[in-house]
Protein backbone atom coordinates (compact mmCIF):
# COMPACT_ATOMS: atom_id res chain seq x y z
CA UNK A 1 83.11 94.50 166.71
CA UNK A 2 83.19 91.76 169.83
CA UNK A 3 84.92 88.61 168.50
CA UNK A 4 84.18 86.24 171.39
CA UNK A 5 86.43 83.14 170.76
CA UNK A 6 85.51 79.37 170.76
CA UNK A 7 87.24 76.13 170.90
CA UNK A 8 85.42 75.19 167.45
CA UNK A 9 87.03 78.49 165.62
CA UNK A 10 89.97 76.34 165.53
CA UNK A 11 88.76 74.51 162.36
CA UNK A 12 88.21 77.51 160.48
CA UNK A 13 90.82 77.59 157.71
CA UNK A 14 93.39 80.64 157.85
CA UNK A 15 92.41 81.79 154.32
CA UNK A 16 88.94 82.14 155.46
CA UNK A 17 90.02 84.22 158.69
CA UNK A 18 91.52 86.46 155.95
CA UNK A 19 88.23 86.98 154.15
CA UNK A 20 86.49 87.31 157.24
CA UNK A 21 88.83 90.23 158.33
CA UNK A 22 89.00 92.27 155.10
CA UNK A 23 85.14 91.70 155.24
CA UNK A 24 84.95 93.38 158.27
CA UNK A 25 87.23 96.47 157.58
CA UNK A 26 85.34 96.36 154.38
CA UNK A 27 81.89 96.87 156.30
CA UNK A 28 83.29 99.41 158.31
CA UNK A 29 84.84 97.62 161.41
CA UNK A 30 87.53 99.54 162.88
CA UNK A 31 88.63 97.36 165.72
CA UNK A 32 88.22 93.97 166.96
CA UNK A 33 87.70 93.62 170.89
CA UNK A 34 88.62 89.66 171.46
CA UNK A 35 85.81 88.76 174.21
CA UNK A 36 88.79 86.35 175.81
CA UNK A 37 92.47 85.40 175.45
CA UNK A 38 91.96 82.70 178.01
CA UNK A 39 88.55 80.98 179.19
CA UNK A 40 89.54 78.96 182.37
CA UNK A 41 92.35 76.60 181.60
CA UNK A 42 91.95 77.07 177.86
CA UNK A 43 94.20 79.49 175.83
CA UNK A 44 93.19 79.20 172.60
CA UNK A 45 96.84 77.34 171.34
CA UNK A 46 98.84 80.03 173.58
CA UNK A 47 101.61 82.04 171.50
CA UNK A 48 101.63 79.45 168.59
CA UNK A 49 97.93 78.82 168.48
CA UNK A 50 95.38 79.00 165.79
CA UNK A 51 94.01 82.42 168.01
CA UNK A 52 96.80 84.43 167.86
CA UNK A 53 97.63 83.50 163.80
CA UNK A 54 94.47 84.51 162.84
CA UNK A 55 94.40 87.66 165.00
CA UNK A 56 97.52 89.03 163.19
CA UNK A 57 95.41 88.22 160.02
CA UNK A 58 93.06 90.61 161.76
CA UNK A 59 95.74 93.31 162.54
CA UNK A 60 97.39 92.88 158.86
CA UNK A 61 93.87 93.85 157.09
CA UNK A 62 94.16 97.32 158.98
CA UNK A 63 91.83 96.41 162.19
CA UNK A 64 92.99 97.48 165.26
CA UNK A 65 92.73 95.11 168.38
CA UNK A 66 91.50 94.88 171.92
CA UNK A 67 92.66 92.14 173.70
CA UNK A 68 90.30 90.49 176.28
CA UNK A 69 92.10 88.82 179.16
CA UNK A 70 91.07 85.83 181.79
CA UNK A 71 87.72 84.96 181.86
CA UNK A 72 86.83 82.37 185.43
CA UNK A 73 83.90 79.98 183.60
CA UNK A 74 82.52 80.09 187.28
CA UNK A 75 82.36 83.77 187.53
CA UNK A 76 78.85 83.63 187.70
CA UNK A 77 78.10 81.09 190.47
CA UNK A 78 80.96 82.47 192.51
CA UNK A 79 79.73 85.99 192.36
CA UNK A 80 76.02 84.39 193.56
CA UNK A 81 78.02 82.01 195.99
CA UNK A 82 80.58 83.96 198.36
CA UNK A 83 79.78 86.06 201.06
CA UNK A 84 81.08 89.88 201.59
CA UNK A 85 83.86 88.51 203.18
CA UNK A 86 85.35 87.23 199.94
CA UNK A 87 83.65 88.97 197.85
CA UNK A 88 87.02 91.79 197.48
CA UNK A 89 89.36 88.73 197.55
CA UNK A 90 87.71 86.82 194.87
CA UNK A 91 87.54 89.48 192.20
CA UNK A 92 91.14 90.87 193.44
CA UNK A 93 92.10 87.20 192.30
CA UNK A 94 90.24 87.32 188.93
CA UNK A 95 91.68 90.60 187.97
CA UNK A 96 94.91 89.51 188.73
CA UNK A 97 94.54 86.28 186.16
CA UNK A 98 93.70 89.21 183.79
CA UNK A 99 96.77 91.26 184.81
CA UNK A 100 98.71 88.33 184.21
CA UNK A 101 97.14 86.92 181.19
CA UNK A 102 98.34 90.63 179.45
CA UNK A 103 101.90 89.75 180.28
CA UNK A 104 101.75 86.39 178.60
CA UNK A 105 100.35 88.46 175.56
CA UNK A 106 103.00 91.30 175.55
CA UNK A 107 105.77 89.09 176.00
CA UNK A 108 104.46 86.16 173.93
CA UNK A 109 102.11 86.45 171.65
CA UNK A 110 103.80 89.81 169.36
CA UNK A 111 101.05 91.75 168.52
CA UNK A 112 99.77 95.26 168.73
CA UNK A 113 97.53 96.25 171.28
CA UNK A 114 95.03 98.72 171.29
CA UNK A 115 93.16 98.07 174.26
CA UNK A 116 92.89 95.56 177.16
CA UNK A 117 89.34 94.19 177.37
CA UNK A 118 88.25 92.28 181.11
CA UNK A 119 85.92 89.63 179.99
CA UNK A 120 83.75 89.87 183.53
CA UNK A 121 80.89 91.55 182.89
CA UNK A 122 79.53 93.57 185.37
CA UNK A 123 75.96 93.70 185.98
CA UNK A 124 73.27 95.41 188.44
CA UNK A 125 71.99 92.40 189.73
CA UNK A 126 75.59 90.89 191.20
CA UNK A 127 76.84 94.34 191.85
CA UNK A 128 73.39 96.15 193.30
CA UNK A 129 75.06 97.16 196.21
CA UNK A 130 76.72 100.77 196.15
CA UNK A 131 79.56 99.14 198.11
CA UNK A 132 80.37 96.41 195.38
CA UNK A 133 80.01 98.88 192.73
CA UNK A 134 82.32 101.13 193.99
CA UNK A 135 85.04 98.37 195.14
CA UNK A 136 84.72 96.97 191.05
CA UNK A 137 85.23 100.19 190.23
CA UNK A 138 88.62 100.90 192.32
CA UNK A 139 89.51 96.94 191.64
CA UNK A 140 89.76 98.22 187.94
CA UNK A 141 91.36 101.53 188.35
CA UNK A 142 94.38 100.09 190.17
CA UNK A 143 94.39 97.06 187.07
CA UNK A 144 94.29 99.71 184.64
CA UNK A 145 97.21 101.39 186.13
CA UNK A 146 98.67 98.35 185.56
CA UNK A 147 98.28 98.01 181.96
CA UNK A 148 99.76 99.65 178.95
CA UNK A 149 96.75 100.26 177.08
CA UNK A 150 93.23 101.86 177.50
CA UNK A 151 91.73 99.28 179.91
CA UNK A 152 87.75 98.67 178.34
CA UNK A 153 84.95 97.28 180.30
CA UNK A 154 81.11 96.10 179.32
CA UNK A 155 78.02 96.01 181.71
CA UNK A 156 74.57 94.75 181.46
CA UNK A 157 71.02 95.65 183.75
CA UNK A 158 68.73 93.30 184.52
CA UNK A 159 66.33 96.14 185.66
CA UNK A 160 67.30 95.94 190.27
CA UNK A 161 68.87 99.43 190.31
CA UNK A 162 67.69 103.02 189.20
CA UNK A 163 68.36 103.96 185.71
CA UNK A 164 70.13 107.21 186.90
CA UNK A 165 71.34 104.95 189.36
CA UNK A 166 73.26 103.01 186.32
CA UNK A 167 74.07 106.05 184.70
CA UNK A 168 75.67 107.03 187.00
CA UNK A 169 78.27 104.28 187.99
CA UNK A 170 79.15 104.31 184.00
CA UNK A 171 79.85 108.13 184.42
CA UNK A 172 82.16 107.20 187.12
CA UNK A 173 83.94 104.43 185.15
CA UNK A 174 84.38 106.91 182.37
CA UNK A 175 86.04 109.56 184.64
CA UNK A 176 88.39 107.10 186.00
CA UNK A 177 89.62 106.96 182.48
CA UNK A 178 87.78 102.87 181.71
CA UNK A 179 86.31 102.96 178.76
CA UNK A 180 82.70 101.40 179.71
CA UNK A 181 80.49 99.43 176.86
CA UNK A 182 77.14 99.14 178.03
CA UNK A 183 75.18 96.52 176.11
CA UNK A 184 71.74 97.07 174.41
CA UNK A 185 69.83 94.05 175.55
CA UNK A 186 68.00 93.78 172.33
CA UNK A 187 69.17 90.47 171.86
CA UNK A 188 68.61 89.14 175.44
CA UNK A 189 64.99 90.60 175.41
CA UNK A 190 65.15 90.60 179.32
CA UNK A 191 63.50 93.65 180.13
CA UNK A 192 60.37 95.10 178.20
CA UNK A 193 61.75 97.10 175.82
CA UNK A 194 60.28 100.47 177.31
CA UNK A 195 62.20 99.99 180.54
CA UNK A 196 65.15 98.90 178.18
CA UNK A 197 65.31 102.08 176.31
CA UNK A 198 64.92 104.66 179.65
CA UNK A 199 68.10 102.54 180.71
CA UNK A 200 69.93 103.37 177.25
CA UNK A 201 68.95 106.90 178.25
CA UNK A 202 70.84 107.11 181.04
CA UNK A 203 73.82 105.85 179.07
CA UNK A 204 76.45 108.69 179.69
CA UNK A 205 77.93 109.82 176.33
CA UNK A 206 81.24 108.89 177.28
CA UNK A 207 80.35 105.77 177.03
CA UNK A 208 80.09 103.14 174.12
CA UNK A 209 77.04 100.97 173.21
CA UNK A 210 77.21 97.58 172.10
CA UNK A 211 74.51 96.50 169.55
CA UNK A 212 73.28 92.69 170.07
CA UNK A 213 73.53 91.56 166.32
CA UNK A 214 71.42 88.23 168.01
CA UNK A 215 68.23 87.09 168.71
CA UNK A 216 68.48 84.82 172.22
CA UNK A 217 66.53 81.50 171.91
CA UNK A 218 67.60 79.74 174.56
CA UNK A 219 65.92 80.02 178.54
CA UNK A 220 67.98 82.01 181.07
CA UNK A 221 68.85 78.51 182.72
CA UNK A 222 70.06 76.64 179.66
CA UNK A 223 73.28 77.12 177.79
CA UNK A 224 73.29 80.32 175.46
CA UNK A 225 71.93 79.67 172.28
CA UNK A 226 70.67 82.80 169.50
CA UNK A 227 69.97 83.45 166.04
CA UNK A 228 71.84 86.70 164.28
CA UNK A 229 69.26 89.54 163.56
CA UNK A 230 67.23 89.30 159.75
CA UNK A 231 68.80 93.08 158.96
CA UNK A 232 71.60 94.52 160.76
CA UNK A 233 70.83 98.03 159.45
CA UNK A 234 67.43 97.45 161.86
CA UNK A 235 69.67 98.09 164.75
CA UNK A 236 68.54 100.49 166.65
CA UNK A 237 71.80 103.08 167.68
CA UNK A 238 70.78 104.89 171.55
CA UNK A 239 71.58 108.21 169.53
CA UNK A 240 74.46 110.27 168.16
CA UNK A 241 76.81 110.81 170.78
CA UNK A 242 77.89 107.09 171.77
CA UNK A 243 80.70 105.14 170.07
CA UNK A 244 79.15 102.01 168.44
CA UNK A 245 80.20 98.09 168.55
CA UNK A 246 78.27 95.07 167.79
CA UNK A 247 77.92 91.62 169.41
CA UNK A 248 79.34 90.00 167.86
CA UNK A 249 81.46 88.48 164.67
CA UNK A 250 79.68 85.16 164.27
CA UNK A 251 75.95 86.67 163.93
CA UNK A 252 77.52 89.08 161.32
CA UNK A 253 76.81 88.03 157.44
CA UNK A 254 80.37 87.70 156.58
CA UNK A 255 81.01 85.60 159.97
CA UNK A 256 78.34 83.44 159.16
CA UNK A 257 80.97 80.11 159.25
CA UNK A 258 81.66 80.88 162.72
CA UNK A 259 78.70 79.84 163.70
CA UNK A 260 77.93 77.09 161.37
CA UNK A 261 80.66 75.73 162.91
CA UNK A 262 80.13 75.72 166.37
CA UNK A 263 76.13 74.40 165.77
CA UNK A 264 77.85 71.45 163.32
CA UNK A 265 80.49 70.57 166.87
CA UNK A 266 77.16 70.95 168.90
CA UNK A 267 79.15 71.46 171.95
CA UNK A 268 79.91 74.97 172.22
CA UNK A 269 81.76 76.53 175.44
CA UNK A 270 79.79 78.75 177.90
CA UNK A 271 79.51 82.34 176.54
């Protein structure tokens, strides 16, 4: 289960993080990857922070935890806004905020880890290019060296490069020992959903899904917005052979205050 982090989280209560955790084990959640430990200049209350309190809330009702790292708000427009010449420099520079982000975490925040998450997603429409995709792809092989933990990734297509074409680059990931997420796009509704589903094809079994529990309202151009799904059990899983998560905690039942909260602030961060 994703658990993607927002400034308004900090008014939920600890006893209700605690009933939102032993809900999830209790619906079969095995593991909570944290979208973000730090989104720009915001860390969530660092090492004494509401985040990190109710994350060993999280850990204590048997969940296991995958920490997301540094997250540029700008990724985006940068990606769409530098040339080739910095386009190695800039993401060596994000990935290193993420390097550095797990050492505040290991040394400072005194929790378990499971997993490192990178919060940059990586797409076919920023990385169509064969050259970007495979300079991501060593950029995050030398960062997971780096790390302690199994170093876990998500992508997205927006329908600009083959399906085997996509298929392949996840294979790739996978045999460089990342463990890829590739996300369903039933939420985003941004392809048709046959040319959706000959993309989740060409997922690689080695790879992990990641169900959108959401229903996107909002226009490409305008700041997210979505309604969680009438019936999760109307998900529809790729087939057998992938692990499963879902996207994410606050469009689940039981997370249901997470998101009352953020539309009662009505001035949610970028996700």
């Amino acid at each position: 289960m994703f658990f993607q982090p927002s400034v308004t989280d900090q008014d939920i209560p600890p006893e209700k993080w605690r009933d939102i955790w032993r809900d999830s084990k209790a619906n079969g959640i095995k593991t909570v990857i944290v979208q973000w430990t730090r989104y720009g200049d915001i860390d969530f209350g660092g090492k004494d922070g509401w985040l990190v309190n109710a994350l060993r809330d999280a850990n204590a009702a048997g969940l296991d935890l995958v920490m997301g790292l540094y997250m540029d708000p700008a990724y985006y427009r940068r990606l769409s806004e530098i040339d080739a010449a910095a386009y190695d420099a800039y993401l060596q520079h994000a990935l290193g905020q993420s390097l550095r982000q797990a050492h505040v975490i290991k040394s400072q925040w005194d929790l378990p880890i499971a997993g490192w998450y990178v919060p940059l997603e990586f797409d076919d429409w920023n990385y169509q290019a064969a050259s970007q995709r495979s300079t991501v792809t060593d950029l995050l092989v030398g960062l997971s060296h780096r790390l302690d933990a199994p170093l876990h990734v998500s992508t997205f297509v927006s329908g600009k490069i083959a399906g085997q074409v996509y298929g392949s680059w996840l294979e790739a990931l996978t045999q460089k020992g990342i463990h890829v997420w590739a996300q369903d796009g039933a939420g985003t509704r941004a392809l048709p959903d046959l040319v959706r589903q000959s993309y989740m094809d060409a997922i690689p079994c080695r790879a992990g899904v990641v169900l959108e529990a959401f229903n996107q309202t909002s226009a490409i151009s305008d700041a997210f917005q979505a309604t969680p799904v009438d019936d999760l059990a109307a998900l529809k899983r790729p087939n057998d052979c992938h692990d499963l998560a879902v996207f994410e905690l606050r469009y689940l039942p039981w997370g249901r205050d997470l998101l009352t909260e953020r539309i009662h602030v009505n001035d949610p961060p970028a996700s």
